[in-house]
C-alpha atoms as a PDB file:
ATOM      1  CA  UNK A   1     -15.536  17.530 -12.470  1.00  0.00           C
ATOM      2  CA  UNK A   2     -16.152  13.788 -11.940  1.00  0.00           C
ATOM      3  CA  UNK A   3     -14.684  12.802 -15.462  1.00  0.00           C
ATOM      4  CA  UNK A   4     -11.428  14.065 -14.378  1.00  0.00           C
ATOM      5  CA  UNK A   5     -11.534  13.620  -9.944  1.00  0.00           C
ATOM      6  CA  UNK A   6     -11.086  17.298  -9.404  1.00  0.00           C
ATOM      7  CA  UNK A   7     -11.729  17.932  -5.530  1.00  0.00           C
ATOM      8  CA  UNK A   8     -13.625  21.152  -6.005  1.00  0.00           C
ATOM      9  CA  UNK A   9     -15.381  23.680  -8.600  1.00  0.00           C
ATOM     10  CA  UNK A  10     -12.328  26.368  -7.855  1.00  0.00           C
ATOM     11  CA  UNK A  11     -10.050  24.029  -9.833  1.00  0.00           C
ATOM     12  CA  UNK A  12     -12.265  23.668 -12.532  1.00  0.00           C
ATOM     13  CA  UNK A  13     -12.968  27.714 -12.336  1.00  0.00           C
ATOM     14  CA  UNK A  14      -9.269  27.787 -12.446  1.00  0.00           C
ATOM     15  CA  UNK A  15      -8.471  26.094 -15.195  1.00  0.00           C
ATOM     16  CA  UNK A  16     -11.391  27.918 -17.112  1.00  0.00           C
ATOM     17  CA  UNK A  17      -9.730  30.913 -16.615  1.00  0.00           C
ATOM     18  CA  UNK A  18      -6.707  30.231 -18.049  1.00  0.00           C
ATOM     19  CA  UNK A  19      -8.070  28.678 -20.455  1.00  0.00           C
ATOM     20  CA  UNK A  20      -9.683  31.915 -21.592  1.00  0.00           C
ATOM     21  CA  UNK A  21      -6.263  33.817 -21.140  1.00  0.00           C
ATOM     22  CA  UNK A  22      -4.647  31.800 -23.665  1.00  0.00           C
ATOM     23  CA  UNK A  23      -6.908  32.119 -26.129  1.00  0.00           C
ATOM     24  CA  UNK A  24      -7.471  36.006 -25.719  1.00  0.00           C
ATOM     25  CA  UNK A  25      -4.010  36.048 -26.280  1.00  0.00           C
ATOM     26  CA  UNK A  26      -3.692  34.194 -29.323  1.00  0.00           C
ATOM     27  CA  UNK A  27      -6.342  36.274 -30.939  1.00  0.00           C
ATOM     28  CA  UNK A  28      -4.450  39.299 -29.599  1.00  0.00           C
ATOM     29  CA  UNK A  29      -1.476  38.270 -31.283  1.00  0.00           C
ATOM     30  CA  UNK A  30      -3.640  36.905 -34.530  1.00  0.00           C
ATOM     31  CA  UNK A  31      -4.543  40.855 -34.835  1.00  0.00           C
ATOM     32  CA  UNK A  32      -1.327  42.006 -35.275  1.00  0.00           C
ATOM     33  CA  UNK A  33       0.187  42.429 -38.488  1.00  0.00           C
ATOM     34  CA  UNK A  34       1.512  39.169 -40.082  1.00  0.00           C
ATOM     35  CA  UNK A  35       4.960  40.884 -40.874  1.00  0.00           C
ATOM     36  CA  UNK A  36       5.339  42.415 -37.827  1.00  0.00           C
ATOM     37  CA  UNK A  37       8.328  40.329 -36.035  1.00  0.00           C
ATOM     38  CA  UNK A  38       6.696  40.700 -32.616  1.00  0.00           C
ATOM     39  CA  UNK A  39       3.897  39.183 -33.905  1.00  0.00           C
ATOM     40  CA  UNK A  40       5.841  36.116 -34.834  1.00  0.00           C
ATOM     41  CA  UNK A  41       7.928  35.613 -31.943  1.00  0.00           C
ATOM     42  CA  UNK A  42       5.067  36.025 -29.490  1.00  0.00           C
ATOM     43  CA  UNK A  43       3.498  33.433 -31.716  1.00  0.00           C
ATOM     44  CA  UNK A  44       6.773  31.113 -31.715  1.00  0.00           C
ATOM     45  CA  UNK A  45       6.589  31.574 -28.196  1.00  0.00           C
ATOM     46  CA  UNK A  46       2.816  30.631 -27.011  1.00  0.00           C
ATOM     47  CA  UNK A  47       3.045  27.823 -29.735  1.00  0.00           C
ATOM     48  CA  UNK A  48       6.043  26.251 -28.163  1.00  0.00           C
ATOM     49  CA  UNK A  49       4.445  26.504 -24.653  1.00  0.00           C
ATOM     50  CA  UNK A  50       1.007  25.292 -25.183  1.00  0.00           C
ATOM     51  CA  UNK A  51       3.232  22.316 -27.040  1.00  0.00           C
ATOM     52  CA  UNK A  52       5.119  22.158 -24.174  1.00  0.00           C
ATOM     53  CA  UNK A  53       2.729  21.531 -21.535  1.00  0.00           C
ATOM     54  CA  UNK A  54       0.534  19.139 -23.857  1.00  0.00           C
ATOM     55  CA  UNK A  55      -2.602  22.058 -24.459  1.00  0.00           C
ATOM     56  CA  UNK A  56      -2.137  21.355 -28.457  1.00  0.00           C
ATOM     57  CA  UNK A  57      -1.390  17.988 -29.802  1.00  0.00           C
ATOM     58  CA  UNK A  58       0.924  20.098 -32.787  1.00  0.00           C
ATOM     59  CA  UNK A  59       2.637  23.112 -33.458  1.00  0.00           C
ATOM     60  CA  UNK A  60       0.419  23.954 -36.760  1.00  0.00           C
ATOM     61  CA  UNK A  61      -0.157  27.510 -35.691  1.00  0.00           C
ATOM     62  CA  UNK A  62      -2.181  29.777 -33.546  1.00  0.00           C
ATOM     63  CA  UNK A  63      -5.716  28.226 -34.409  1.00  0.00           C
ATOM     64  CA  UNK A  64      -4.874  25.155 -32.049  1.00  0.00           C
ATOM     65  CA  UNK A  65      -4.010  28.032 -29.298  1.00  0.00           C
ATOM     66  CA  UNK A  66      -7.508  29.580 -29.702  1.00  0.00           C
ATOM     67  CA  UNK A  67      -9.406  26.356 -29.094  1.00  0.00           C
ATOM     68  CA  UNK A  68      -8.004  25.491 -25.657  1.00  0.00           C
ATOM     69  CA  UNK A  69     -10.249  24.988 -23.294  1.00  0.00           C
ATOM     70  CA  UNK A  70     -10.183  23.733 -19.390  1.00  0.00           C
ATOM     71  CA  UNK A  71     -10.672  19.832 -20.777  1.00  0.00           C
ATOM     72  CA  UNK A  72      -6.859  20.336 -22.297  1.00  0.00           C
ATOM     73  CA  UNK A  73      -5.380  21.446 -18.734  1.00  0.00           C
ATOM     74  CA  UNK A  74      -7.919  18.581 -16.837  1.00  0.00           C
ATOM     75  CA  UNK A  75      -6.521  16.001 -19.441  1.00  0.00           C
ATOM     76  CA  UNK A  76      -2.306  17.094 -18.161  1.00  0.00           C
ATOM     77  CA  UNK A  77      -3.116  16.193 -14.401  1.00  0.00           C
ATOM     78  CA  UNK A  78      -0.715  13.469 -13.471  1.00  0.00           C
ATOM     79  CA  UNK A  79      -3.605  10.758 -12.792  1.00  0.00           C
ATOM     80  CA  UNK A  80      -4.894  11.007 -16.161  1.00  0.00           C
ATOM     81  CA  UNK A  81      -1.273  11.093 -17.921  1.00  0.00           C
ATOM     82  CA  UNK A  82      -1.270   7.597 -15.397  1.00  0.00           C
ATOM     83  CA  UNK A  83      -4.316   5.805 -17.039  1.00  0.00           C
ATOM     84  CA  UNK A  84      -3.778   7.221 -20.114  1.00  0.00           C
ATOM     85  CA  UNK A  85       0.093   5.304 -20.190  1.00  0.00           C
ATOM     86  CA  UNK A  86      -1.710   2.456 -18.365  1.00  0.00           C
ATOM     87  CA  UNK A  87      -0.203   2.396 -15.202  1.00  0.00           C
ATOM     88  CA  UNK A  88      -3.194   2.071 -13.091  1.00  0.00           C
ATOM     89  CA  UNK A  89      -6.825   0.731 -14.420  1.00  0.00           C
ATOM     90  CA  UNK A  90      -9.213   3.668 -14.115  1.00  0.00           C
ATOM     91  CA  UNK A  91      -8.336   7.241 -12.272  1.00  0.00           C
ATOM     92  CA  UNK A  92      -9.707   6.633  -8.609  1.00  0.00           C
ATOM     93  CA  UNK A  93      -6.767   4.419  -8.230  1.00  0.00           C
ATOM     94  CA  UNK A  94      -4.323   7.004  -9.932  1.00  0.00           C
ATOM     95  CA  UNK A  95      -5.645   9.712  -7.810  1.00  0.00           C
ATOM     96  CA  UNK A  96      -5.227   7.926  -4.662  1.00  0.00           C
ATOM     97  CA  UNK A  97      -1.898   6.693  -5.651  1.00  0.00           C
ATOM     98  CA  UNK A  98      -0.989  10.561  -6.304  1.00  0.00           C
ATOM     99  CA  UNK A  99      -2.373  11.720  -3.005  1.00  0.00           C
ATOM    100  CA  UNK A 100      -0.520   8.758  -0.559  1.00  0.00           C
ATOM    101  CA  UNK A 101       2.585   9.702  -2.303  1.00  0.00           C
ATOM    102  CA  UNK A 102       3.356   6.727  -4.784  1.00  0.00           C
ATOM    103  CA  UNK A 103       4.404   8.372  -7.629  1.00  0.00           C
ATOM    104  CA  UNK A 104       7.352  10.222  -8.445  1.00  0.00           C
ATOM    105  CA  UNK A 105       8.501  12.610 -11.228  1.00  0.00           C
ATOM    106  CA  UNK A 106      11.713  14.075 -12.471  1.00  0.00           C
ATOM    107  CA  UNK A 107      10.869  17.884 -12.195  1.00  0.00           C
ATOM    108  CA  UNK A 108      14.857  18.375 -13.866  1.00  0.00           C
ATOM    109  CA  UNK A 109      15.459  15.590 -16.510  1.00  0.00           C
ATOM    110  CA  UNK A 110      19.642  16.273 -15.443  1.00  0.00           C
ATOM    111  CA  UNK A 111      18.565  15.779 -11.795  1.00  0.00           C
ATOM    112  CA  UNK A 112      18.850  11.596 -10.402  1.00  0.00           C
ATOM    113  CA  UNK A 113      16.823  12.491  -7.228  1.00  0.00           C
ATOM    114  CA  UNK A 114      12.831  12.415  -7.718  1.00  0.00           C
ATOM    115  CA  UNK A 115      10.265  14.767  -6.184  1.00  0.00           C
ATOM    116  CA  UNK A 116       7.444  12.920  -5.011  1.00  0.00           C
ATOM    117  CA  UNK A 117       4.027  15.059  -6.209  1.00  0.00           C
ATOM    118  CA  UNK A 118       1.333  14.523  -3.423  1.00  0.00           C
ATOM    119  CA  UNK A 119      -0.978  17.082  -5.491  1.00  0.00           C
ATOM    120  CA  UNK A 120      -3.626  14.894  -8.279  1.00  0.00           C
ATOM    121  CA  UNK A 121      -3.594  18.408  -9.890  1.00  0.00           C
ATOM    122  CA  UNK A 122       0.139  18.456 -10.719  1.00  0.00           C
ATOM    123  CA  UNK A 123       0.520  19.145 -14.532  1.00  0.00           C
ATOM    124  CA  UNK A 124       2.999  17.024 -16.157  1.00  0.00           C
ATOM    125  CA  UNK A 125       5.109  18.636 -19.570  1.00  0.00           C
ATOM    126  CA  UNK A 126       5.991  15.957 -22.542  1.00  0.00           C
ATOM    127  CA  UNK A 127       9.173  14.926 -21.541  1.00  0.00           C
ATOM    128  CA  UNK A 128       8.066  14.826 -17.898  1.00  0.00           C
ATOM    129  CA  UNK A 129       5.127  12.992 -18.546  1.00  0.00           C
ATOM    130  CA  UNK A 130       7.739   9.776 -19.730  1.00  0.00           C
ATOM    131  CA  UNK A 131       9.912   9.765 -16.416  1.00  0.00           C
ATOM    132  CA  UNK A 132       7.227   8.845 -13.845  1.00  0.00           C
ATOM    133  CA  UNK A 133       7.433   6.111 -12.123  1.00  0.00           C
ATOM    134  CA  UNK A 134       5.050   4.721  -9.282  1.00  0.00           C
ATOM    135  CA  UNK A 135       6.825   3.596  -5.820  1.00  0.00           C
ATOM    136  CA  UNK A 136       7.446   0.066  -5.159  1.00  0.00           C
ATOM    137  CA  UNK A 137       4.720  -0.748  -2.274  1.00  0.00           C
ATOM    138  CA  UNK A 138       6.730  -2.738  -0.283  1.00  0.00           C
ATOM    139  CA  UNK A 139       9.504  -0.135   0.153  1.00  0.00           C
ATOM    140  CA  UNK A 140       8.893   2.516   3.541  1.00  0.00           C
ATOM    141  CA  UNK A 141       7.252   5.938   1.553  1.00  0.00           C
ATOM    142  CA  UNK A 142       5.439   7.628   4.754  1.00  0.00           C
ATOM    143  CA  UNK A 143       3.272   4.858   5.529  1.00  0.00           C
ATOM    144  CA  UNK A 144       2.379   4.257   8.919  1.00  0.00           C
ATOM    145  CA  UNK A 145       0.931   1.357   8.601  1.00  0.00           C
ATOM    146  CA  UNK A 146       3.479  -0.498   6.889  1.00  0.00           C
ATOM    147  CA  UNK A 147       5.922   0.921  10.319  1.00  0.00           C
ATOM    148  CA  UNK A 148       3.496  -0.228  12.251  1.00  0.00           C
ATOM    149  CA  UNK A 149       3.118  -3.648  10.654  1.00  0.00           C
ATOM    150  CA  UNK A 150       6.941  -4.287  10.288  1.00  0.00           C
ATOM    151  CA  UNK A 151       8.007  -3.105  14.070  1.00  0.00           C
ATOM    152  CA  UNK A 152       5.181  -5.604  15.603  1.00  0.00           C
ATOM    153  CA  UNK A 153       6.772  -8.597  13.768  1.00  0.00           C
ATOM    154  CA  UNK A 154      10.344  -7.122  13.675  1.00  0.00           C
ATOM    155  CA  UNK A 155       9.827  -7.433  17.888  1.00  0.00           C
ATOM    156  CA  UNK A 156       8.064 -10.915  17.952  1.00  0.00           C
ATOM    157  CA  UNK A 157      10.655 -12.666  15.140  1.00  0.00           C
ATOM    158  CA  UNK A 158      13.293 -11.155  18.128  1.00  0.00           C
ATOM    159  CA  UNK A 159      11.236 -12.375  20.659  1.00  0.00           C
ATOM    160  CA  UNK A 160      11.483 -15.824  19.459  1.00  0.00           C
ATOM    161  CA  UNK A 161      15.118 -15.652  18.574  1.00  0.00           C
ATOM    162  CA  UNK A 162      16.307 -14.278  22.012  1.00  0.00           C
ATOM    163  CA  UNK A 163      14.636 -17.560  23.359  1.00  0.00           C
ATOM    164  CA  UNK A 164      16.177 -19.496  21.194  1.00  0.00           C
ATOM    165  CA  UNK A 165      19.535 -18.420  21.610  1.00  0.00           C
ATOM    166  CA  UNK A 166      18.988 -18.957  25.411  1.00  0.00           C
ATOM    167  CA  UNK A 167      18.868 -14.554  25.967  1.00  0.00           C
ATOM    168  CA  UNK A 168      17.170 -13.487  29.017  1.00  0.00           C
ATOM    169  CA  UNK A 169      17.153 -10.878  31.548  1.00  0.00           C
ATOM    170  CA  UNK A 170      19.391  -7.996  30.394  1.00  0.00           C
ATOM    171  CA  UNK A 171      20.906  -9.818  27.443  1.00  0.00           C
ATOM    172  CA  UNK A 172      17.729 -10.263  25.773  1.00  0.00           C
ATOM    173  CA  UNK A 173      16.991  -6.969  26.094  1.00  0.00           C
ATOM    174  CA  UNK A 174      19.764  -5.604  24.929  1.00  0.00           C
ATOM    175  CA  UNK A 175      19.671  -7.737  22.026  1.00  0.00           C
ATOM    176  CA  UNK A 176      15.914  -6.715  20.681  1.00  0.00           C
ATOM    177  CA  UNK A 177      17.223  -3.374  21.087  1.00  0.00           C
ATOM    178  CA  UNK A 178      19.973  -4.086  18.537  1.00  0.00           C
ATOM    179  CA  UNK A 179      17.122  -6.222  16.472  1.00  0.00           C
ATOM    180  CA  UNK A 180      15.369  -2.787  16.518  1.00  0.00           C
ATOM    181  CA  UNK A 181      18.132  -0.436  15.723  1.00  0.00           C
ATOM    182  CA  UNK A 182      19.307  -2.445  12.510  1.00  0.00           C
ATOM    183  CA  UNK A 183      15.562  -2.475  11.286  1.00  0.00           C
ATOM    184  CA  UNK A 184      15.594   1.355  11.883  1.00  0.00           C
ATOM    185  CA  UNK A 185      18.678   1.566   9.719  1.00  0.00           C
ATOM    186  CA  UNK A 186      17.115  -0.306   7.450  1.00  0.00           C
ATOM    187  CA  UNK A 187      14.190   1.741   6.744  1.00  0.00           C
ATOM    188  CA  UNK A 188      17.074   4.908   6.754  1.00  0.00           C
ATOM    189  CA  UNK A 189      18.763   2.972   4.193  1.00  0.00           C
ATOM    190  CA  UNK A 190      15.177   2.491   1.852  1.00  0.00           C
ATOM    191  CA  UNK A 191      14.998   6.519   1.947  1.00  0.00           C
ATOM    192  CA  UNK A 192      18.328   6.463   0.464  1.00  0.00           C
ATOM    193  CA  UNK A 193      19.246   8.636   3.332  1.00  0.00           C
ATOM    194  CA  UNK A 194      16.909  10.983   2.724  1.00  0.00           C
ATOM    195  CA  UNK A 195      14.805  10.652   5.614  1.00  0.00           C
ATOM    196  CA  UNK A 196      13.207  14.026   5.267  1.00  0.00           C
ATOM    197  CA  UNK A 197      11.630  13.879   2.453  1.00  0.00           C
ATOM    198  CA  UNK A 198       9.491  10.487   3.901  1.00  0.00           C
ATOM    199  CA  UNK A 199       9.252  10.751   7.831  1.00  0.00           C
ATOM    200  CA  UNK A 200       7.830  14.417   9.194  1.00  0.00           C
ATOM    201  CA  UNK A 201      10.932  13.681  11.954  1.00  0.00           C
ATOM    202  CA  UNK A 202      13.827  11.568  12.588  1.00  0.00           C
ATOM    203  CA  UNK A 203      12.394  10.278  16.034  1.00  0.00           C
ATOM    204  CA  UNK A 204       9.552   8.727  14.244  1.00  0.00           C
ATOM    205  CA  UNK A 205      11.932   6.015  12.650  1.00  0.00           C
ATOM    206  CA  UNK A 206      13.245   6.153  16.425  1.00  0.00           C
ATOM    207  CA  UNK A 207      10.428   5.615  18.152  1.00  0.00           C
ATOM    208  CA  UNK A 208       7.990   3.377  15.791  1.00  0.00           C
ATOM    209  CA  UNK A 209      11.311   0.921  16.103  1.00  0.00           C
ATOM    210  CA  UNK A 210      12.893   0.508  19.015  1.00  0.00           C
ATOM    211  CA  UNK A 211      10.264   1.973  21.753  1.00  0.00           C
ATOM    212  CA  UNK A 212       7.089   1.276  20.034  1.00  0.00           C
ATOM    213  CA  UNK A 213       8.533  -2.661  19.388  1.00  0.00           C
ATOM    214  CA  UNK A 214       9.760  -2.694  22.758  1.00  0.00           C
ATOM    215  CA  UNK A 215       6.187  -3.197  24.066  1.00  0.00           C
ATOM    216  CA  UNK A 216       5.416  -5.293  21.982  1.00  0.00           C
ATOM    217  CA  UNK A 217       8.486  -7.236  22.557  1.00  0.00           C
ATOM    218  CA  UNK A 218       7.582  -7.654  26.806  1.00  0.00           C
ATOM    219  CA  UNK A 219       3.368  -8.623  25.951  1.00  0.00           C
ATOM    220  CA  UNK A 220       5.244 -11.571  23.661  1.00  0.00           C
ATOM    221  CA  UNK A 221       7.483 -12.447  26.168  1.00  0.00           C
ATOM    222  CA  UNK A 222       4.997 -11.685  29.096  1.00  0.00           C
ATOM    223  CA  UNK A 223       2.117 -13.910  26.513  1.00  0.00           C
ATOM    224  CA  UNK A 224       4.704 -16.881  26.226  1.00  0.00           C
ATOM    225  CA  UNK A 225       5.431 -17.547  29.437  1.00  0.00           C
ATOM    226  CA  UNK A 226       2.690 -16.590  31.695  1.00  0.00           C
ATOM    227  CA  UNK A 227       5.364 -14.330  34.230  1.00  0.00           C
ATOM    228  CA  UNK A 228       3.138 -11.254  35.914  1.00  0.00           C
ATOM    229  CA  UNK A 229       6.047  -8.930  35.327  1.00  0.00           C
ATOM    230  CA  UNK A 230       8.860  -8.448  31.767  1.00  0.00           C
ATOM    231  CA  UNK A 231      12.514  -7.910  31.553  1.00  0.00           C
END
């Protein structure tokens, strides 16, 4: 369990069961006559999807079927497939990476939009196991902290240009508010308009930039210039 991060026994049980149902039915089907043509299709068939999913290195016959074990479906999560293609140093980090939501994978090779796997026990097949990618860090992915870190100096960098430009009263105001909304369509604009898939609801963009700057918008004003009360 701690070679390959697995959170608890039950996926290891898991993947021992199956495990055992794919070999119990390769020697079911290794029983059968050889000329029987059900017996070679169902063998075509478990071959090709063992292959598939990355249980057996080749498609040599049946024999590679009978040895899986829970190893071959541990060694298919998506954090190993990301040390093994060295993407990340060791599988802590890959794990992690998987659970915050950094990675993405094409689930339909013909499909341009990703799916973004927070599940470290997500089996990858072959050709899937090329197409993922890990998320830029800088870009917004459902990270709080980053919203959190951008709207506080979003508001002070309008702060200091609303004094500059002389804005005060009302017209400073209204102008960190406009600050705020274009950051908010910025951070639209890095979810390729897909906001839902990133942000649990569209208020949170709302309200992480232009009321959650706001304050701090009035404490740096209220900070720079000593007045007991903030327009």
């Amino acid at each position: 369990m701690q070679r390959y991060r697995l959170k608890s026994h039950e996926e290891y049980t898991s993947y021992s069961k199956l495990s055992h149902e794919v070999r119990e039915l390769a020697r079911k089907i290794k029983e059968l006559d050889p000329k029987d043509p059900f017996r070679v299709e169902s063998s075509r068939l478990l071959i090709d999807k063992c292959y598939a999913i990355g249980l057996i290195p080749t498609r040599r016959g049946l024999d590679l079927c009978d040895s899986v074990n829970a190893s071959a479906f541990c060694r298919r999560r998506l954090p190993v497939l990301m040390v093994k293609s060295n993407m990340v140093e060791n599988l802590s980090t890959a794990t992690k990476f998987v659970e915050h939501g950094h990675v993405r994978g094409h689930q339909n090779m013909n499909k341009s939009r990703p799916n973004c796997p927070e599940d470290s026990a997500k089996k990858n097949k072959r050709p899937q196991g090329d197409c993922d990618a890990v998320f830029s860090e800088w870009a917004v992915r459902n990270n709080f902290s980053v919203l959190e870190y951008s709207r506080t100096c979003q508001a002070a960098a309008s702060g200091v240009a609303a004094g500059i430009l002389g804005l005060t009263g009302l017209a400073g105001f209204v102008f960190y508010f406009l600050c705020a909304l274009m950051q908010s369509c910025v951070w639209y604009w890095k979810t390729d308009c897909r906001w839902k898939d990133y942000f649990p609801n569209f208020s949170t963009i709302l309200l992480h930039g232009l009321f959650g700057g706001l304050f701090t918008y009035v404490l740096f004003w209220t900070f720079l210039y000593g007045q007991k009360f903030s327009y």
